[in-house]
N, C-alpha and C. Protein backbone atom coordinates (compact mmCIF):
# COMPACT_ATOMS: atom_id res chain seq x y z
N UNK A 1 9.65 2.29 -7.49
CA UNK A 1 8.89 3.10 -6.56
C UNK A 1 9.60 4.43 -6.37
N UNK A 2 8.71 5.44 -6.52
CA UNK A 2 9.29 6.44 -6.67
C UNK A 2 9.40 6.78 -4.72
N UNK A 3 11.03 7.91 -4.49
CA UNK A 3 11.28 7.92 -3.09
C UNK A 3 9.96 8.74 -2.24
N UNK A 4 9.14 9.54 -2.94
CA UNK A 4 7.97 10.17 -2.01
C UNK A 4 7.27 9.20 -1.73
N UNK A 5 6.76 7.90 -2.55
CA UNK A 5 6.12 6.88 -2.10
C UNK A 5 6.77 6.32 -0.34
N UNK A 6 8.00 5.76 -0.45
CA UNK A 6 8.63 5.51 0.85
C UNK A 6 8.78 6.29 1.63
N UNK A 7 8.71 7.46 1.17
CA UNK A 7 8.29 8.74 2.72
C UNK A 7 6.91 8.79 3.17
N UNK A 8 6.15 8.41 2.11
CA UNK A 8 4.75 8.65 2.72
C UNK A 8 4.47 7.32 3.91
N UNK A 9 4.97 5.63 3.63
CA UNK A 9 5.02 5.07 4.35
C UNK A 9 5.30 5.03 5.29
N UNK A 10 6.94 5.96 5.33
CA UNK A 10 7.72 5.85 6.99
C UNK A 10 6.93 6.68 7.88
N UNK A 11 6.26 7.88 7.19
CA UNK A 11 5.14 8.58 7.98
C UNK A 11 3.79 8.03 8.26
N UNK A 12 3.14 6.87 7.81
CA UNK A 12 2.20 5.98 8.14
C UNK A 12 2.50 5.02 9.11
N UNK A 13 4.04 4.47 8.97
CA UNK A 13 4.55 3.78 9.34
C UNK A 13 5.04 4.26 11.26
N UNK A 14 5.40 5.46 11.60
CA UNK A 14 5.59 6.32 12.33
C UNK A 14 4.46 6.96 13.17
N UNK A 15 3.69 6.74 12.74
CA UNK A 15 2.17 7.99 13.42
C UNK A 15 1.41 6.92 13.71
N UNK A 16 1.36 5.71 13.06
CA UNK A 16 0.10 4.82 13.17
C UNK A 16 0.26 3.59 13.80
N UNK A 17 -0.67 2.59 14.56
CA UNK A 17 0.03 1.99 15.24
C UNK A 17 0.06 0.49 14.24
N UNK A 18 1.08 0.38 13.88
CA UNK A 18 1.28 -0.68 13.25
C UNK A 18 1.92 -2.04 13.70
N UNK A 19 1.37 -3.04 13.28
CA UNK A 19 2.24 -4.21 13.74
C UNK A 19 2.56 -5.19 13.15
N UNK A 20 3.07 -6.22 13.30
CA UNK A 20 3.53 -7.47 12.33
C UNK A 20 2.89 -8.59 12.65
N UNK A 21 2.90 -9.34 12.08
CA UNK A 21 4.21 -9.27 10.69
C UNK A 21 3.53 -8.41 9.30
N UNK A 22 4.26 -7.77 9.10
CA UNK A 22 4.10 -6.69 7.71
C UNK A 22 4.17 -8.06 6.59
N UNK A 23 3.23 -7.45 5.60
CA UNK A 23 3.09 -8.20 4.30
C UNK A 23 2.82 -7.22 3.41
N UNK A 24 4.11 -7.23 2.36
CA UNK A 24 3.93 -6.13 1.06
C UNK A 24 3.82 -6.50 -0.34
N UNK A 25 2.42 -6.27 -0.61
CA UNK A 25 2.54 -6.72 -2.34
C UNK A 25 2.90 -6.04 -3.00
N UNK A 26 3.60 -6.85 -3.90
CA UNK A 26 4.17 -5.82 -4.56
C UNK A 26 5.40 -5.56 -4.63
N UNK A 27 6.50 -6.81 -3.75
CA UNK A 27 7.31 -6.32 -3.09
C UNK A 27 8.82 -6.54 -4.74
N UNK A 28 8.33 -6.62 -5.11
CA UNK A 28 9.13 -7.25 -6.58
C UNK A 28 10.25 -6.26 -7.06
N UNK A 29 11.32 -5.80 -6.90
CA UNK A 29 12.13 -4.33 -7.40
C UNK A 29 12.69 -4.84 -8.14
N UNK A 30 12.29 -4.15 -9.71
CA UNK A 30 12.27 -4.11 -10.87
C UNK A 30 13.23 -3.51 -11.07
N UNK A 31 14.15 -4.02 -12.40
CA UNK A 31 14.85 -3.02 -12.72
C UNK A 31 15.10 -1.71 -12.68
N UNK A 32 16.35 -1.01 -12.17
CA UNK A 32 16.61 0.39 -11.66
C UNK A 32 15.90 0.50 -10.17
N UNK A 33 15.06 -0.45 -9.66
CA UNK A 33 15.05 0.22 -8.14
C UNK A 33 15.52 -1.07 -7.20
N UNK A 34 16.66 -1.77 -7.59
CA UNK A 34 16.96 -2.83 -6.63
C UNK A 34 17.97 -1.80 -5.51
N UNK A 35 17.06 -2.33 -4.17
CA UNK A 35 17.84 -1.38 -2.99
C UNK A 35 17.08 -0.05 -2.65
N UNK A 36 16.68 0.76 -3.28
CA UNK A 36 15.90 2.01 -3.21
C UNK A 36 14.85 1.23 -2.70
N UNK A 37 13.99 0.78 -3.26
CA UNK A 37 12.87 0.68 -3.39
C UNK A 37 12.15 -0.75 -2.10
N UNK A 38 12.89 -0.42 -1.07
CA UNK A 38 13.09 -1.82 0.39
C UNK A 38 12.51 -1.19 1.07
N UNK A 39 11.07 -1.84 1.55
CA UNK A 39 10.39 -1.04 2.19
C UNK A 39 11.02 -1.64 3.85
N UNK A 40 11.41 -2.71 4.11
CA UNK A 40 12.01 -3.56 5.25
C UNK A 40 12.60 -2.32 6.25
N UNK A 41 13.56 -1.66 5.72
CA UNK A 41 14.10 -0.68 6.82
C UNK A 41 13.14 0.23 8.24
N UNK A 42 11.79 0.36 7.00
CA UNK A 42 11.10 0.92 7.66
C UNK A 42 10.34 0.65 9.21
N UNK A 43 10.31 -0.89 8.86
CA UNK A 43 9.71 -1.50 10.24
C UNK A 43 10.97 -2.82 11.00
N UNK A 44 11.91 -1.60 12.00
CA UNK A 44 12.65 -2.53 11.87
C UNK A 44 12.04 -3.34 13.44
N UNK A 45 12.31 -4.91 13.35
CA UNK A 45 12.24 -5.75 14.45
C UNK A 45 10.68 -6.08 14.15
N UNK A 46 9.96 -5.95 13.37
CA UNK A 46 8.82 -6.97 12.71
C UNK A 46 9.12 -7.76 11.75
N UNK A 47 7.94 -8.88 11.55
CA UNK A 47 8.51 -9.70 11.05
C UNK A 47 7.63 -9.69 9.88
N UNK A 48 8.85 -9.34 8.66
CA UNK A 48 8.08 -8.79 7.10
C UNK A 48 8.75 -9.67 5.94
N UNK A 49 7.38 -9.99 5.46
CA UNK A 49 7.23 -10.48 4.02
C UNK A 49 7.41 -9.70 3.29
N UNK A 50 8.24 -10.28 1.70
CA UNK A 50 7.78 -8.99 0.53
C UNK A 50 7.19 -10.42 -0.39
N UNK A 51 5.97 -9.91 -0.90
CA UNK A 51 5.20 -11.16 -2.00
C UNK A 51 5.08 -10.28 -3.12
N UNK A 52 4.65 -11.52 -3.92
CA UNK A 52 5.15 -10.36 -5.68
C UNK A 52 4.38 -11.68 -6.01
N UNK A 53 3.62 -11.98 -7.61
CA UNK A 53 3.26 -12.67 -8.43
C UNK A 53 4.34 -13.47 -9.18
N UNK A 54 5.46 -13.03 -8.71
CA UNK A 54 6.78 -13.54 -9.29
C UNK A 54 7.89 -12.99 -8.66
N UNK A 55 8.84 -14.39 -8.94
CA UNK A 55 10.28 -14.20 -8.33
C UNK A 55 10.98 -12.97 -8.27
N UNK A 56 11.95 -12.91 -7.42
CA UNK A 56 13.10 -11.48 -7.77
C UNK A 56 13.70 -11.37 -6.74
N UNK A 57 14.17 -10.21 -6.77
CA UNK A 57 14.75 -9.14 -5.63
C UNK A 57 13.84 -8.69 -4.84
N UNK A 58 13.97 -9.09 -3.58
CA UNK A 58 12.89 -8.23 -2.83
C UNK A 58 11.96 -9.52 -2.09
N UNK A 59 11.49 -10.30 -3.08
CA UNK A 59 10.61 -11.57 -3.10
C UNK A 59 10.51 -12.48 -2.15
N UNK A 60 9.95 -12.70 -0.91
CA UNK A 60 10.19 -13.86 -0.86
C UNK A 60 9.08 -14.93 -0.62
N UNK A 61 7.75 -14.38 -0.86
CA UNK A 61 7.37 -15.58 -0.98
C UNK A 61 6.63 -14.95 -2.57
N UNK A 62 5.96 -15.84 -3.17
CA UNK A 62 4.89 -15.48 -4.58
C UNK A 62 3.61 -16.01 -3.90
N UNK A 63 2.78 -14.80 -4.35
CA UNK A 63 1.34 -15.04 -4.05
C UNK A 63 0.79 -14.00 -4.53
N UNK A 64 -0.66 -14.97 -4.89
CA UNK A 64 -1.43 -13.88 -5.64
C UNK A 64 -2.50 -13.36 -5.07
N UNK A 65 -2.44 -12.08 -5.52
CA UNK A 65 -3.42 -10.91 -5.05
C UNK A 65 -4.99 -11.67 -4.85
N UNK A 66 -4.86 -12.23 -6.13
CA UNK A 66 -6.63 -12.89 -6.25
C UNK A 66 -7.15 -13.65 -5.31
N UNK A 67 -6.22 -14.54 -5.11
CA UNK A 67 -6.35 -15.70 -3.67
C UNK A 67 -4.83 -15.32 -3.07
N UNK A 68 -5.15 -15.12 -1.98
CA UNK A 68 -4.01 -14.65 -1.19
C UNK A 68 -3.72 -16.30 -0.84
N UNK A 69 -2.58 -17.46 -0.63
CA UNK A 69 -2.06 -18.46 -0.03
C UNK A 69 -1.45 -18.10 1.69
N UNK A 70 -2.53 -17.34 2.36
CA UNK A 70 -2.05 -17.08 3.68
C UNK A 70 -3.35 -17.28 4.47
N UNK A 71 -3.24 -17.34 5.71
CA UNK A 71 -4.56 -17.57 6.22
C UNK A 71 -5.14 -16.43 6.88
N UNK A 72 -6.42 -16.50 7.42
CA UNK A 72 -7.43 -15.26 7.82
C UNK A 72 -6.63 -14.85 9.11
N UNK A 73 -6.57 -13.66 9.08
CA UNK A 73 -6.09 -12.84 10.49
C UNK A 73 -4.76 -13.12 10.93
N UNK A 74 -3.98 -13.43 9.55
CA UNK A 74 -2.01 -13.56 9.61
C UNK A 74 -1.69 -12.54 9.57
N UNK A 75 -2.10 -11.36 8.56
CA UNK A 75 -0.82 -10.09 9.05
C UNK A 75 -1.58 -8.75 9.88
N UNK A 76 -0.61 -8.15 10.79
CA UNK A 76 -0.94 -7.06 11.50
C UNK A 76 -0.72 -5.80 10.65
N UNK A 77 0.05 -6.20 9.66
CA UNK A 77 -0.03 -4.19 8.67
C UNK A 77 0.33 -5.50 6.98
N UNK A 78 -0.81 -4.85 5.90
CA UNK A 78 -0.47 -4.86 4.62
C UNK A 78 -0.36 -3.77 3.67
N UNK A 79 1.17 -4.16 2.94
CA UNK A 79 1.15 -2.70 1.88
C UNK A 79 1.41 -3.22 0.83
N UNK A 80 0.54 -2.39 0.45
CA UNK A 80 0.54 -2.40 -1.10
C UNK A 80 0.73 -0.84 -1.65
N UNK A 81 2.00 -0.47 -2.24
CA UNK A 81 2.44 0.52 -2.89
C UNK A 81 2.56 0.66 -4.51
N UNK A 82 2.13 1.52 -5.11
CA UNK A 82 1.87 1.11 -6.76
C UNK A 82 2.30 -0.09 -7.56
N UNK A 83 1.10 -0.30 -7.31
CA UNK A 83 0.65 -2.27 -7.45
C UNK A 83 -0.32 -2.21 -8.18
N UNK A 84 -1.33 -1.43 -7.19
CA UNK A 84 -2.65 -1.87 -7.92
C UNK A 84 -2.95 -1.73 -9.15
N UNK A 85 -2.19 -0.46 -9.78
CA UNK A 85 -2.55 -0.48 -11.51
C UNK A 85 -2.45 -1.44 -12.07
N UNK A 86 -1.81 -2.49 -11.29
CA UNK A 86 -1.08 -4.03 -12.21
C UNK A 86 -1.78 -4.90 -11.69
N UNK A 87 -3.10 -4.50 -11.15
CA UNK A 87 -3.85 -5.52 -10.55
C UNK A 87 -4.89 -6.06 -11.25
N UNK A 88 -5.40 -7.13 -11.61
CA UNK A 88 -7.12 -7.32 -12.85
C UNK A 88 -8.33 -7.01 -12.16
N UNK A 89 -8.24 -7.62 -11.16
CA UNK A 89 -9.29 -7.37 -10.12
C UNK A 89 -8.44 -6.40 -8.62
N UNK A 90 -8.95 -5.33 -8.60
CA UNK A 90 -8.29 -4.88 -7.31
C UNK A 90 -9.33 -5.02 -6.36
N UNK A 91 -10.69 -4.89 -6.57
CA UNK A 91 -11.78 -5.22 -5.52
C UNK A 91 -11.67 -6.61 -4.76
N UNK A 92 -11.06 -7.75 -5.52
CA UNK A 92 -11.13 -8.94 -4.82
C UNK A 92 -9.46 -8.66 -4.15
N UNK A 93 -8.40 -8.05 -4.96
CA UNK A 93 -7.48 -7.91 -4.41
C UNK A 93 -7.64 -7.22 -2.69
N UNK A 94 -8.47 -6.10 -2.62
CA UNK A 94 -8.71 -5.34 -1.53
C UNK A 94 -9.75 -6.58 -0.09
N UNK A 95 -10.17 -7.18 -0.89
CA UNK A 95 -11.19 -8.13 0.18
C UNK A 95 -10.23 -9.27 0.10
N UNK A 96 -9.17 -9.60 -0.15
CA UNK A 96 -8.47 -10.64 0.29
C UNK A 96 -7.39 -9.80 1.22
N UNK A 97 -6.83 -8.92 0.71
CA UNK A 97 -5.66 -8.27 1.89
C UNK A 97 -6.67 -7.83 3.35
N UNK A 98 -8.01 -7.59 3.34
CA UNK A 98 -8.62 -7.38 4.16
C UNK A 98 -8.90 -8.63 5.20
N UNK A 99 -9.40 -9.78 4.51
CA UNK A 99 -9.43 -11.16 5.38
C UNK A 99 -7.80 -11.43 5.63
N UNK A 100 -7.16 -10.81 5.04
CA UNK A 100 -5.57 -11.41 5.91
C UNK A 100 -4.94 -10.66 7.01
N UNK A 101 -5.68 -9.67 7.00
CA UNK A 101 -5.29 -8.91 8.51
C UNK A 101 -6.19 -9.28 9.85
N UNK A 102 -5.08 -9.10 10.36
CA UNK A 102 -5.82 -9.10 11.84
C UNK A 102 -6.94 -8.17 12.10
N UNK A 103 -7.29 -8.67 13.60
CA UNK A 103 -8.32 -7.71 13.98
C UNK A 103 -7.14 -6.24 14.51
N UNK A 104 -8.26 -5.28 14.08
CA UNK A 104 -6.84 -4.07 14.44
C UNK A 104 -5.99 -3.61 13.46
N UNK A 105 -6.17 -4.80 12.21
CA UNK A 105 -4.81 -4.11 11.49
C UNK A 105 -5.02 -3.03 10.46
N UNK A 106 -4.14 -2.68 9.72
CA UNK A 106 -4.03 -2.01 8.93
C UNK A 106 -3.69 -1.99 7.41
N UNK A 107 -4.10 -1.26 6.56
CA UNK A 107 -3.21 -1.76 4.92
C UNK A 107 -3.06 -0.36 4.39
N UNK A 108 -2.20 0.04 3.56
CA UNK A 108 -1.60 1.22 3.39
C UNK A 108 -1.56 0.79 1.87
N UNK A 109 -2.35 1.55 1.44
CA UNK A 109 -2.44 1.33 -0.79
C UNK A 109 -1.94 2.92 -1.48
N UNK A 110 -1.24 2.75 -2.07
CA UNK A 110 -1.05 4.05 -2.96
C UNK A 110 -0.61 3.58 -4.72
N UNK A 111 -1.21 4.22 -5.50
CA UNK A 111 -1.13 4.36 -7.05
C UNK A 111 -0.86 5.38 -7.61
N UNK A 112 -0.63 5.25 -9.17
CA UNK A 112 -0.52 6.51 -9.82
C UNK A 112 -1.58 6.62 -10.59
N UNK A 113 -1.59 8.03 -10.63
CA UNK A 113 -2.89 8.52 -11.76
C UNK A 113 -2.42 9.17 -12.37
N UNK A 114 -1.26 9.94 -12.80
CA UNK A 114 -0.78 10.72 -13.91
C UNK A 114 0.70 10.20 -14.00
N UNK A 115 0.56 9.06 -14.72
CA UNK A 115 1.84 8.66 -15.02
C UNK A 115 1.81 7.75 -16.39
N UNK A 116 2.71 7.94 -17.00
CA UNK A 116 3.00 6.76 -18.55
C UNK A 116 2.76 4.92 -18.14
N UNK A 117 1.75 4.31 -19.03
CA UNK A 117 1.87 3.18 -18.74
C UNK A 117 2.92 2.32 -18.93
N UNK A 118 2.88 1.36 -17.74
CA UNK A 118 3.98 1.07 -17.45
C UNK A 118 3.87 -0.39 -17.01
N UNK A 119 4.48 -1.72 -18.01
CA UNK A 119 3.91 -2.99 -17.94
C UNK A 119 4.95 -3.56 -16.82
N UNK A 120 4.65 -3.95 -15.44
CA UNK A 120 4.74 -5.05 -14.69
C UNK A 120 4.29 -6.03 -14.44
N UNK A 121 3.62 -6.82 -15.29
CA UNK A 121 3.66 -7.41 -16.64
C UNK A 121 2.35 -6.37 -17.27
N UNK A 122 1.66 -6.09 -16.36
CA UNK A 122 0.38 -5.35 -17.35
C UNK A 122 0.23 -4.25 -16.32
N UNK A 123 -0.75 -3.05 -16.87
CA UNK A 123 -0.77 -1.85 -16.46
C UNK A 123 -2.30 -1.65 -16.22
N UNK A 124 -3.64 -1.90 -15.54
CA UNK A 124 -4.76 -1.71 -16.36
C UNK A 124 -5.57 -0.67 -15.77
N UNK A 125 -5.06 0.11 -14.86
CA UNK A 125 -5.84 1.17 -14.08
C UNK A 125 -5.33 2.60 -13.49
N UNK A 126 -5.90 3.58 -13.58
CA UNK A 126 -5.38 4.56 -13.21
C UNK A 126 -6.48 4.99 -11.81
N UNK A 127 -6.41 5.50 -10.61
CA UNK A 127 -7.38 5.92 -9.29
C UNK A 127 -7.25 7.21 -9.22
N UNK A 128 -8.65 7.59 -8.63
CA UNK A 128 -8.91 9.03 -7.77
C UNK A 128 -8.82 8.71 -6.45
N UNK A 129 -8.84 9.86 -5.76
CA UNK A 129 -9.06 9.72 -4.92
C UNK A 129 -10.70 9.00 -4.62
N UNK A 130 -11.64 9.13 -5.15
CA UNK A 130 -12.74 8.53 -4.77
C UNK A 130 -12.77 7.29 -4.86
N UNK A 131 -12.15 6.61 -6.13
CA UNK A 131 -11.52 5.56 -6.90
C UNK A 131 -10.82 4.40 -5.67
N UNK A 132 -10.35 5.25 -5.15
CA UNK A 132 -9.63 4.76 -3.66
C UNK A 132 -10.62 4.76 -2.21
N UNK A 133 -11.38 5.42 -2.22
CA UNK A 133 -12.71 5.31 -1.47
C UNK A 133 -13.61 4.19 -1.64
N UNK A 134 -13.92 4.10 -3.10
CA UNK A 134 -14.58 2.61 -3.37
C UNK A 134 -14.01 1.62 -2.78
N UNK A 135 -12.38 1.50 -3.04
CA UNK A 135 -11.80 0.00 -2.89
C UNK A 135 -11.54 -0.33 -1.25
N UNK A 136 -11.44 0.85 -0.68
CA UNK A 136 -11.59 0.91 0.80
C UNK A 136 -12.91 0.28 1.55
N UNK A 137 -13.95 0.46 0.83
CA UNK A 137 -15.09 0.68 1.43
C UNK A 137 -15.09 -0.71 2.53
N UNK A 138 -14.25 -2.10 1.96
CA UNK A 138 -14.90 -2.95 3.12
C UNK A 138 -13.90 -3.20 4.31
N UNK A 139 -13.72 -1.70 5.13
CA UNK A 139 -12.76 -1.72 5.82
C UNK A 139 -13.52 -0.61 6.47
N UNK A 140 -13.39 -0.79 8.00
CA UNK A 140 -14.26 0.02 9.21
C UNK A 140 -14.06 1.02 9.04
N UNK A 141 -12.60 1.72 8.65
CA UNK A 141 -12.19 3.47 8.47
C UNK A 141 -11.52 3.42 7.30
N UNK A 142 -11.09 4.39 6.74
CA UNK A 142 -10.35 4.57 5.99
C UNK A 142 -9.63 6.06 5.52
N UNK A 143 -9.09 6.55 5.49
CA UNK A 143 -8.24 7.71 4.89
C UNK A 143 -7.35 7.74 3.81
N UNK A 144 -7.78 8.71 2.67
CA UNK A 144 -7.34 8.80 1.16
C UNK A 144 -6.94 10.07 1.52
N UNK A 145 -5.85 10.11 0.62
CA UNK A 145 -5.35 11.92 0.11
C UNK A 145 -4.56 11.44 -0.91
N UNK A 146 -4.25 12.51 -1.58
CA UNK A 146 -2.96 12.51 -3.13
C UNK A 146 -2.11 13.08 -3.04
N UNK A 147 -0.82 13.20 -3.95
CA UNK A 147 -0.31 13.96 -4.02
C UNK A 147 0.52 15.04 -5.42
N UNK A 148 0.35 16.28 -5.50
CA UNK A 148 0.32 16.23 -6.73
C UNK A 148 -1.13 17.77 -6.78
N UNK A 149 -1.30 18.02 -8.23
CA UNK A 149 -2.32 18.61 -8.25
C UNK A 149 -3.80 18.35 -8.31
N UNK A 150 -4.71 18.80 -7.23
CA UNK A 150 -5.59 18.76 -6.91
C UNK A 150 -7.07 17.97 -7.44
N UNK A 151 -7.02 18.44 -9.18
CA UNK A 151 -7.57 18.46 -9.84
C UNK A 151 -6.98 17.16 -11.09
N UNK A 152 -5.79 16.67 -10.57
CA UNK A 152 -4.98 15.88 -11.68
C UNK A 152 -3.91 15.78 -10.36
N UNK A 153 -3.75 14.58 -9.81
CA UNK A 153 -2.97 14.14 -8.95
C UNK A 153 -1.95 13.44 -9.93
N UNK A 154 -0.28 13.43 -9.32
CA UNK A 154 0.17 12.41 -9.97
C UNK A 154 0.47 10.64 -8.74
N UNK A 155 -0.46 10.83 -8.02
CA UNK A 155 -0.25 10.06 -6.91
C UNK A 155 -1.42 9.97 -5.86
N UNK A 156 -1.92 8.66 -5.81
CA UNK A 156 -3.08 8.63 -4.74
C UNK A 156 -2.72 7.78 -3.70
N UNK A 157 -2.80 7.85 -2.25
CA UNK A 157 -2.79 7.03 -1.07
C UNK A 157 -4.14 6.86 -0.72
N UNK A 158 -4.17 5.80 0.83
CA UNK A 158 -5.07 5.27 1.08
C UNK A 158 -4.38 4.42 2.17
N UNK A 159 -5.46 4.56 3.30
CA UNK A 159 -4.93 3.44 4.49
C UNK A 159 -6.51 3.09 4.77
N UNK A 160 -6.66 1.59 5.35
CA UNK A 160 -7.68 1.20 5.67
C UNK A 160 -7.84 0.36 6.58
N UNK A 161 -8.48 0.47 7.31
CA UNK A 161 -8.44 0.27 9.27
C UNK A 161 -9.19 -0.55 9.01
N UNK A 162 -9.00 -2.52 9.78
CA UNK A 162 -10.28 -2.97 9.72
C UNK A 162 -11.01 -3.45 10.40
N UNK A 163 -10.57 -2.39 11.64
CA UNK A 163 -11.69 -2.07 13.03
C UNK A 163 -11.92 -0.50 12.95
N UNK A 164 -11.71 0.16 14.07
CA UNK A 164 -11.78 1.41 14.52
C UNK A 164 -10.88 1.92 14.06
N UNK A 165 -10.88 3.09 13.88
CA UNK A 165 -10.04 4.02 12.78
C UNK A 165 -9.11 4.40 14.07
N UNK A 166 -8.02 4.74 13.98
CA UNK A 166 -6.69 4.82 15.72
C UNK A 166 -7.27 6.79 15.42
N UNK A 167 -6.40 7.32 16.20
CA UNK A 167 -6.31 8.67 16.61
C UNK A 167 -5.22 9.30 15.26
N UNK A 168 -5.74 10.39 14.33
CA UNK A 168 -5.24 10.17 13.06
C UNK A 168 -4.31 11.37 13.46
N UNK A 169 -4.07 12.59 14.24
CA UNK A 169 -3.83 13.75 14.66
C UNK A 169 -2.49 13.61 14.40
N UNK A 170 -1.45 12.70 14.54
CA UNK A 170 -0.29 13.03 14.38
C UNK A 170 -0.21 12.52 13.14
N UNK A 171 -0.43 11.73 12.46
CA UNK A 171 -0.30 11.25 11.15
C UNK A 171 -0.93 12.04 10.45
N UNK A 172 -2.17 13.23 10.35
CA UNK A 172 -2.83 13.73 9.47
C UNK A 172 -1.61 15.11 9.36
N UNK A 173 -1.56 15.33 10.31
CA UNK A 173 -0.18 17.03 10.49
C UNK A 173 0.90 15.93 9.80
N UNK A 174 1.31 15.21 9.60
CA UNK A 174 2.62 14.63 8.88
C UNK A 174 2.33 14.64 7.37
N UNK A 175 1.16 14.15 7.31
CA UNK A 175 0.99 13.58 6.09
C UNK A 175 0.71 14.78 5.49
N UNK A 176 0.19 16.16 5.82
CA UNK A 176 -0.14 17.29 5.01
C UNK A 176 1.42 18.09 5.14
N UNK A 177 2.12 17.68 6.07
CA UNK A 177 3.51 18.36 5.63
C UNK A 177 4.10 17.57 4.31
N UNK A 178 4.16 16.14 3.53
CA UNK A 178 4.65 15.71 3.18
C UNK A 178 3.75 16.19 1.56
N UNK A 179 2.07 16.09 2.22
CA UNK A 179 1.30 16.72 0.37
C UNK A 179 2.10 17.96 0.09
N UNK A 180 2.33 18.81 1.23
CA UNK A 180 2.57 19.85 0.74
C UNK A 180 4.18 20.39 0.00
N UNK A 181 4.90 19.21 -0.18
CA UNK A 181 5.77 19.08 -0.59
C UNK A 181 6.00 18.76 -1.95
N UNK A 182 4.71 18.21 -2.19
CA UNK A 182 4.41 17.31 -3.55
C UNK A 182 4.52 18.18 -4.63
């Protein structure tokens, strides 16, 4: 995970009202990012999962995207950070992280779109921003931006509310200080 990815979180993470227990797919750190790549620091004193399709660093429970092994309305914030390219189905992926949040909660998705494929075990998708609008759709609010150029992002986000969208004003001024860095 590249480090703008984990800034964009601590600023989602920071502005929005998030709660636990956090559940992150994805949570698997692959060679060269064991330690960098811990999203845990970010929410400290909740109580956070990292799930992956497989064992590792980072890991601790395995579960799959397709059928989530958790029950309806267990987590208060899910992230998923460039995952989804490695996902087969991300639409059923997105309607299962959706039935696993609470009422109120939240899920925070970001991918790449201009980047070399790259097998964790497989690679099969690249998103737009609209791309990220679709997979949102069965979630009450939602907010996409990229980062990167306009026209050719090398990076797409996405948060998706699955009640009422919260008050976005301090998180939208964060999050355009951080595009504009890109």
């Amino acid at each position: 995970m590249r480090e703008t990815i984990k800034e964009f979180v601590s600023i989602a993470a920071a502005a929005l009202p998030m709660e636990g227990p956090v559940v992150e797919f994805g949570a698997l750190q692959v060679p060269g990012q064991e330690g960098f790549a811990d999203l845990r620091p970010i929410f400290p004193g909740k109580d956070y999962i990292g799930a992956d399709m497989r064992p590792g660093p980072g890991v601790d429970r395995v579960l799959n995207l397709h059928r989530i092994d958790l029950p309806d309305a267990f987590a208060g914030t899910v992230i998923c950070v460039e995952t989804l390219e490695h996902v087969e189905y991300p639409r059923r992926a997105l309607e299962e992280m959706h039935r696993v949040l609470k009422p109120g909660g939240i899920v925070v998705i970001t991918s790449v779109m201009c980047f070399a494929i790259h097998d964790y075990p497989h690679d099969y998708w690249r998103y737009t921003p609209e791309g990220f609008r679709s997979l949102l759709k069965p979630f009450a609010g939602s907010f996409v931006g990229f980062a990167g150029e306009p026209n050719f992002p090398h990076t797409v986000v996405g948060i998706g509310f699955k009640d009422a969208t919260p008050d976005l004003a301090e998180f939208s001024k964060r999050f355009a200080a951080w595009q504009a860095k890109q």
